[in-house]
N, C-alpha and C. Protein backbone atom coordinates (compact mmCIF):
# COMPACT_ATOMS: atom_id res chain seq x y z
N UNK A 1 23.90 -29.31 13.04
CA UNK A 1 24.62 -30.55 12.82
C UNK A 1 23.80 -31.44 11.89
N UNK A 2 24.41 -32.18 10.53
CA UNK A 2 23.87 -32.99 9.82
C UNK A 2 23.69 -34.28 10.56
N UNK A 3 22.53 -34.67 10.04
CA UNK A 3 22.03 -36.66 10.55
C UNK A 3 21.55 -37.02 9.16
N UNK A 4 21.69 -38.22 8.68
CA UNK A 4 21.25 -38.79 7.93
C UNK A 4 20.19 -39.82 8.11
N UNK A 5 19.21 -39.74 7.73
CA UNK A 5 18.18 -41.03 8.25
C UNK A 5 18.13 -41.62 6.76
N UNK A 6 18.11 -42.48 6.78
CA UNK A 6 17.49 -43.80 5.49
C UNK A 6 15.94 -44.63 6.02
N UNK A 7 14.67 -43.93 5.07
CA UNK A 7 13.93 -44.20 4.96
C UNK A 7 13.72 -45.19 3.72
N UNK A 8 13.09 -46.62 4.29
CA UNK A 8 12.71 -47.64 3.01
C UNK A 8 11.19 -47.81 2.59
N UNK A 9 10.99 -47.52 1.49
CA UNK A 9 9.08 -47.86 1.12
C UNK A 9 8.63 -48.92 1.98
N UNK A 10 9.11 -49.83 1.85
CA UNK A 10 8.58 -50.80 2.31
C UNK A 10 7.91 -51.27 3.44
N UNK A 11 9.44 -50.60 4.51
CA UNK A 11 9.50 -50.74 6.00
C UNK A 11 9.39 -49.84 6.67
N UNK A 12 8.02 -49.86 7.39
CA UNK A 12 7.79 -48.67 8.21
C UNK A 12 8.20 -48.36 9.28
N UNK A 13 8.86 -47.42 9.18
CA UNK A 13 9.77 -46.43 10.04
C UNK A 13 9.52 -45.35 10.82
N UNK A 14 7.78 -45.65 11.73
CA UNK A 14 7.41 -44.79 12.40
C UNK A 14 7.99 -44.28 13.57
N UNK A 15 9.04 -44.66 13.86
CA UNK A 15 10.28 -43.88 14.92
C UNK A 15 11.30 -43.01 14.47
N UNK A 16 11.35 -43.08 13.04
CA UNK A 16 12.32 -42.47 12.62
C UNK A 16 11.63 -41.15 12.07
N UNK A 17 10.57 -41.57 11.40
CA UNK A 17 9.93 -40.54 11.02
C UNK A 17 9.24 -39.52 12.01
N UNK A 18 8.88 -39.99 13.17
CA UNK A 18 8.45 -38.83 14.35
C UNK A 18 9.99 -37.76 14.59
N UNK A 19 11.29 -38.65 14.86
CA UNK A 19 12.23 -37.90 14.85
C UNK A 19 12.57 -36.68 13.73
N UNK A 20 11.98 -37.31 12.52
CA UNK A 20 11.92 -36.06 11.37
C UNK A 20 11.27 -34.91 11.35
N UNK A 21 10.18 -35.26 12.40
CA UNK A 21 9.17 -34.25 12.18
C UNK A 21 9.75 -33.66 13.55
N UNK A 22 10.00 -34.15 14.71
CA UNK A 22 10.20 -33.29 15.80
C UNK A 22 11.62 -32.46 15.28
N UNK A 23 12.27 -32.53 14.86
CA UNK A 23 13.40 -31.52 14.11
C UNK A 23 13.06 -30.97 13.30
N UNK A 24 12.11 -31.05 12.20
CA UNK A 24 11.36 -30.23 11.60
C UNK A 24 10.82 -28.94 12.43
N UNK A 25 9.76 -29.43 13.46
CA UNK A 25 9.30 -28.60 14.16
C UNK A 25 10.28 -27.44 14.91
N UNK A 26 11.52 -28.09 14.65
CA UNK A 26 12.73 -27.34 15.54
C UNK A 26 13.63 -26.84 14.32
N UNK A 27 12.93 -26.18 13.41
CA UNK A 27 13.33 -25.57 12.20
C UNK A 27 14.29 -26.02 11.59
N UNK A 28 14.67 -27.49 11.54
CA UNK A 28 15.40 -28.17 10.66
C UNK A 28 14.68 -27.57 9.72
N UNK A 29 16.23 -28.10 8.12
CA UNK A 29 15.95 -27.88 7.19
C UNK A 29 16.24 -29.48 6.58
N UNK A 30 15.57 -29.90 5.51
CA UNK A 30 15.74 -31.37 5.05
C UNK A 30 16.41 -31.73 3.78
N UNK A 31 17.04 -32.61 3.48
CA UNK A 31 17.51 -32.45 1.77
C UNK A 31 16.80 -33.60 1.57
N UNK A 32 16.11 -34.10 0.53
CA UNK A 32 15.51 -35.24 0.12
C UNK A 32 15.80 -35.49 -1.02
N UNK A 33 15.92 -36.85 -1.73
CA UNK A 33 16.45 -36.91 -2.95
C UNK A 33 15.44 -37.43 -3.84
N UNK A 34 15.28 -37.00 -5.17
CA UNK A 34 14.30 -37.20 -5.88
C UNK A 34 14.63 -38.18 -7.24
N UNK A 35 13.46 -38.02 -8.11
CA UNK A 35 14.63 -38.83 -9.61
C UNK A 35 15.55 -37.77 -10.56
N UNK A 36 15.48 -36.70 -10.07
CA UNK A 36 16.23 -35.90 -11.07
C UNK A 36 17.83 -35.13 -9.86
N UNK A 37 16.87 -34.40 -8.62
CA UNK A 37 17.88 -33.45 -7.89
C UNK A 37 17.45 -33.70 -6.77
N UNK A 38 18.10 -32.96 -5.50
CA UNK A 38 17.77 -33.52 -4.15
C UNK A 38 16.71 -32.00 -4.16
N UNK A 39 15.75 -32.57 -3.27
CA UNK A 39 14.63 -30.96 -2.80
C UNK A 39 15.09 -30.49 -1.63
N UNK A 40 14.98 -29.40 -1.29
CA UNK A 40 15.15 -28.84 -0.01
C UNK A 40 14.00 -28.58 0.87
N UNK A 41 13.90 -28.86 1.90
CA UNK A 41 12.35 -28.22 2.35
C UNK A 41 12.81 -28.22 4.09
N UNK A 42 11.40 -27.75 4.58
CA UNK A 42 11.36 -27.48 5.99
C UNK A 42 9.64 -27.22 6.43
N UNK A 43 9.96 -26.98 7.25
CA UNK A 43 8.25 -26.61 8.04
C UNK A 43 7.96 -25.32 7.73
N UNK A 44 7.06 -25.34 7.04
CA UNK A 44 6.44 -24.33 6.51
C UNK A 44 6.31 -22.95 7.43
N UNK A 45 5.64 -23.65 9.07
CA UNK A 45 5.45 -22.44 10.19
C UNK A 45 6.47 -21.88 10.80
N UNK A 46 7.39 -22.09 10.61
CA UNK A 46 8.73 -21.76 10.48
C UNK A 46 9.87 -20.75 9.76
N UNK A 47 9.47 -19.29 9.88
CA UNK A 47 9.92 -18.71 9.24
C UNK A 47 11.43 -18.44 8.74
N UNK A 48 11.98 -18.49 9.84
CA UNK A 48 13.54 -18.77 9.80
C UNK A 48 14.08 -20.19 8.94
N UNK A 49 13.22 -21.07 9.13
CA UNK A 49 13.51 -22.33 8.44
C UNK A 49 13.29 -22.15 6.73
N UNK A 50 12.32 -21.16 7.01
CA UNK A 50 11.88 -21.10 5.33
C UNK A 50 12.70 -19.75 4.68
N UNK A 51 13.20 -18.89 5.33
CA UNK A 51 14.39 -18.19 4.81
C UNK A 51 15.52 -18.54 4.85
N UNK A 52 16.38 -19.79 5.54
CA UNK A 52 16.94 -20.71 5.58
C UNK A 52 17.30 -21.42 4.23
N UNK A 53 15.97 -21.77 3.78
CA UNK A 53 15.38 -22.53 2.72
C UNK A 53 15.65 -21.16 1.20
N UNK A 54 14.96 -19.99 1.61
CA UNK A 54 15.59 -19.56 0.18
C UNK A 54 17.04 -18.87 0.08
N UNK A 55 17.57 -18.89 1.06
CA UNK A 55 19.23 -18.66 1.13
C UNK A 55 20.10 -19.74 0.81
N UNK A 56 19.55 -20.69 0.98
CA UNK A 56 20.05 -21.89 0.69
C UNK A 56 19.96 -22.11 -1.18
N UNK A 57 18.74 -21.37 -1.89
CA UNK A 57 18.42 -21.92 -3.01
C UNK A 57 18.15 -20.59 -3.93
N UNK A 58 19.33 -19.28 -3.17
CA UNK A 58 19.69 -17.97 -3.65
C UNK A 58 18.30 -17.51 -4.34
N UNK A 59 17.30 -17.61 -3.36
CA UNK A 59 16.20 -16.58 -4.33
C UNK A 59 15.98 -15.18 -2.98
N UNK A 60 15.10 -14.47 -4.31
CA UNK A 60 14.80 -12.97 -3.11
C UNK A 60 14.16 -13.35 -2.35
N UNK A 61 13.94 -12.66 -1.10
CA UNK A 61 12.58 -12.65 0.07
C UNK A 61 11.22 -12.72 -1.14
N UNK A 62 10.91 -12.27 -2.33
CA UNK A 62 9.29 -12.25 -2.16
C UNK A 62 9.29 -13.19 -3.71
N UNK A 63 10.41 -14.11 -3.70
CA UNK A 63 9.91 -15.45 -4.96
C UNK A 63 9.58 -16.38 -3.63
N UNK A 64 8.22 -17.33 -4.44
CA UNK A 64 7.85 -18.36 -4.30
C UNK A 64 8.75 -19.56 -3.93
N UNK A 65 8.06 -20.29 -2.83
CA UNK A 65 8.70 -21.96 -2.79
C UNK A 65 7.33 -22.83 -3.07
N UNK A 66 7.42 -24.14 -3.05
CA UNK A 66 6.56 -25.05 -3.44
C UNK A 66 6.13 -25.09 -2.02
N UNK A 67 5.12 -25.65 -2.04
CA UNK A 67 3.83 -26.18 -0.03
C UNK A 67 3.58 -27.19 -0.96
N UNK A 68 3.90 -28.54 -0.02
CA UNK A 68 3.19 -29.53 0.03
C UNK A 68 2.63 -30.14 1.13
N UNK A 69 1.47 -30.15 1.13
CA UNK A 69 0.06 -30.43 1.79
C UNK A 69 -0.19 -32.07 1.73
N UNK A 70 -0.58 -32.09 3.30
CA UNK A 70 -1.52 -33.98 3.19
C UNK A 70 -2.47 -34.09 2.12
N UNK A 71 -2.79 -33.49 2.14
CA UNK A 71 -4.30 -33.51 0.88
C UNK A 71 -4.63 -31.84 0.65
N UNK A 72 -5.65 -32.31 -0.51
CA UNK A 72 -5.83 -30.86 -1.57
C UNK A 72 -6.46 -29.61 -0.64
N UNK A 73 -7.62 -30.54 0.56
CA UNK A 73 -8.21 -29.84 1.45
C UNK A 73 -7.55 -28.60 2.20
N UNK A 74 -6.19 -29.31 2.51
CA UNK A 74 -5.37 -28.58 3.78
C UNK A 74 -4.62 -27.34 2.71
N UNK A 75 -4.46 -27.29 1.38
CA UNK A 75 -4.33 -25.68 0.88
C UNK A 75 -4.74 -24.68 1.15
N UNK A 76 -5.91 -25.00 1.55
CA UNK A 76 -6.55 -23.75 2.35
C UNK A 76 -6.12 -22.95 4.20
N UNK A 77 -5.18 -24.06 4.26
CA UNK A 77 -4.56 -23.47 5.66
C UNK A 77 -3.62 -22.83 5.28
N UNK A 78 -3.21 -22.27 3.79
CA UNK A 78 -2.14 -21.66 4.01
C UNK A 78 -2.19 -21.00 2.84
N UNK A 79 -3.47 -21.21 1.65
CA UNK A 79 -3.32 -20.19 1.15
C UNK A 79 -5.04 -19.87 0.62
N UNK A 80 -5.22 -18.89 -0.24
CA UNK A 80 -6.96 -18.51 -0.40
C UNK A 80 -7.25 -19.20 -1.90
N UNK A 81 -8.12 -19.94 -1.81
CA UNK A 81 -8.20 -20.70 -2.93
C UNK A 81 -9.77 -20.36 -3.71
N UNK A 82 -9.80 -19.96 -4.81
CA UNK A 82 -11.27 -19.43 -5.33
C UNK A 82 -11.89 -20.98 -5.58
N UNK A 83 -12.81 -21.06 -5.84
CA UNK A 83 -13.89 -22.67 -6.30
C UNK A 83 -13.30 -22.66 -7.45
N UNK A 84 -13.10 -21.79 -8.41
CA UNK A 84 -12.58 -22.46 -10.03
C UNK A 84 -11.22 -22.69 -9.97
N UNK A 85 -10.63 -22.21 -8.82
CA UNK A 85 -8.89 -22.50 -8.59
C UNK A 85 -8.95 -24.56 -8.05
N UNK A 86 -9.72 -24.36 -7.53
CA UNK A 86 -10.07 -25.58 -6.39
C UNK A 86 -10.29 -26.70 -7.63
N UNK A 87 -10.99 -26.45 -8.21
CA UNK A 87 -12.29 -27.38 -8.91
C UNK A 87 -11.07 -27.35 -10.27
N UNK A 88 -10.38 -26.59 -10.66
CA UNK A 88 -8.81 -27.28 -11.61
C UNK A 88 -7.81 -27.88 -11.02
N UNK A 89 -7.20 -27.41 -9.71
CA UNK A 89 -6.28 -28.61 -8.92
C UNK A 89 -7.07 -30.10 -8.70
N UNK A 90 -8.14 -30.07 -8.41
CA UNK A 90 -8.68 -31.49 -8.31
C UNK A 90 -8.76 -31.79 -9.46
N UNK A 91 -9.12 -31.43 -10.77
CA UNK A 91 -8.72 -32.18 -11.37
C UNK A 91 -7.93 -32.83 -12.51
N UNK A 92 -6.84 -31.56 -12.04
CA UNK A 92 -5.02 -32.04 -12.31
C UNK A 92 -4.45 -33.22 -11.85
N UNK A 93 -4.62 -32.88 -10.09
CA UNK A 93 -3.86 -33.66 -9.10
C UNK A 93 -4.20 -35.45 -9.58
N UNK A 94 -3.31 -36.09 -9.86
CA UNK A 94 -3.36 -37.30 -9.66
C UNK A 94 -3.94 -37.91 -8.49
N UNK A 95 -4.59 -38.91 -8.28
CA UNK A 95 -5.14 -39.43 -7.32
C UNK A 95 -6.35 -39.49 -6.53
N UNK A 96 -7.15 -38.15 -7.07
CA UNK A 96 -7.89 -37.41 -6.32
C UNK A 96 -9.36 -37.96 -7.22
């Protein structure tokens, strides 16, 4: 069943957002809207959610989706990162 939540920059919406994540955790899938197209995503540990996710966005079982991570650190929980892989995302990534 679809829900719509409206999240504002401004106003923090830490009740709404725990609800996002506890449906996340319950292999929701999310549409989010960006400046160009809406993204699709889900919880990564979630396998069904993430084949969900490429049925939804007609690719094979073994193409790639995007992981986005709290920080550059936590890539390494999910994928193997060499020091010269590491040491060019840091310093691509904006912010860092």
């Amino acid at each position: 069943m679809a829900k719509l939540y409206n999240l504002y920059p401004n106003n923090s919406q830490s009740c709404t957002i725990e609800i996002i994540m506890k449906d996340l955790k319950q292999e929701a899938i999310i549409l989010c809207p960006t400046n160009i197209v809406y993204a699709i995503g889900c919880d990564i540990n979630h396998k069904l959610a993430v084949q969900r996710v490429k049925q939804l966005r007609q690719l094979f079982s073994n193409e790639c989706l995007t992981c986005l991570c709290s920080s550059l650190c936590r890539v390494t929980d999910y994928a193997f990162v060499s020091d010269k892989a590491y040491r060019i995302m840091k310093s691509v990534i904006p912010g860092l």
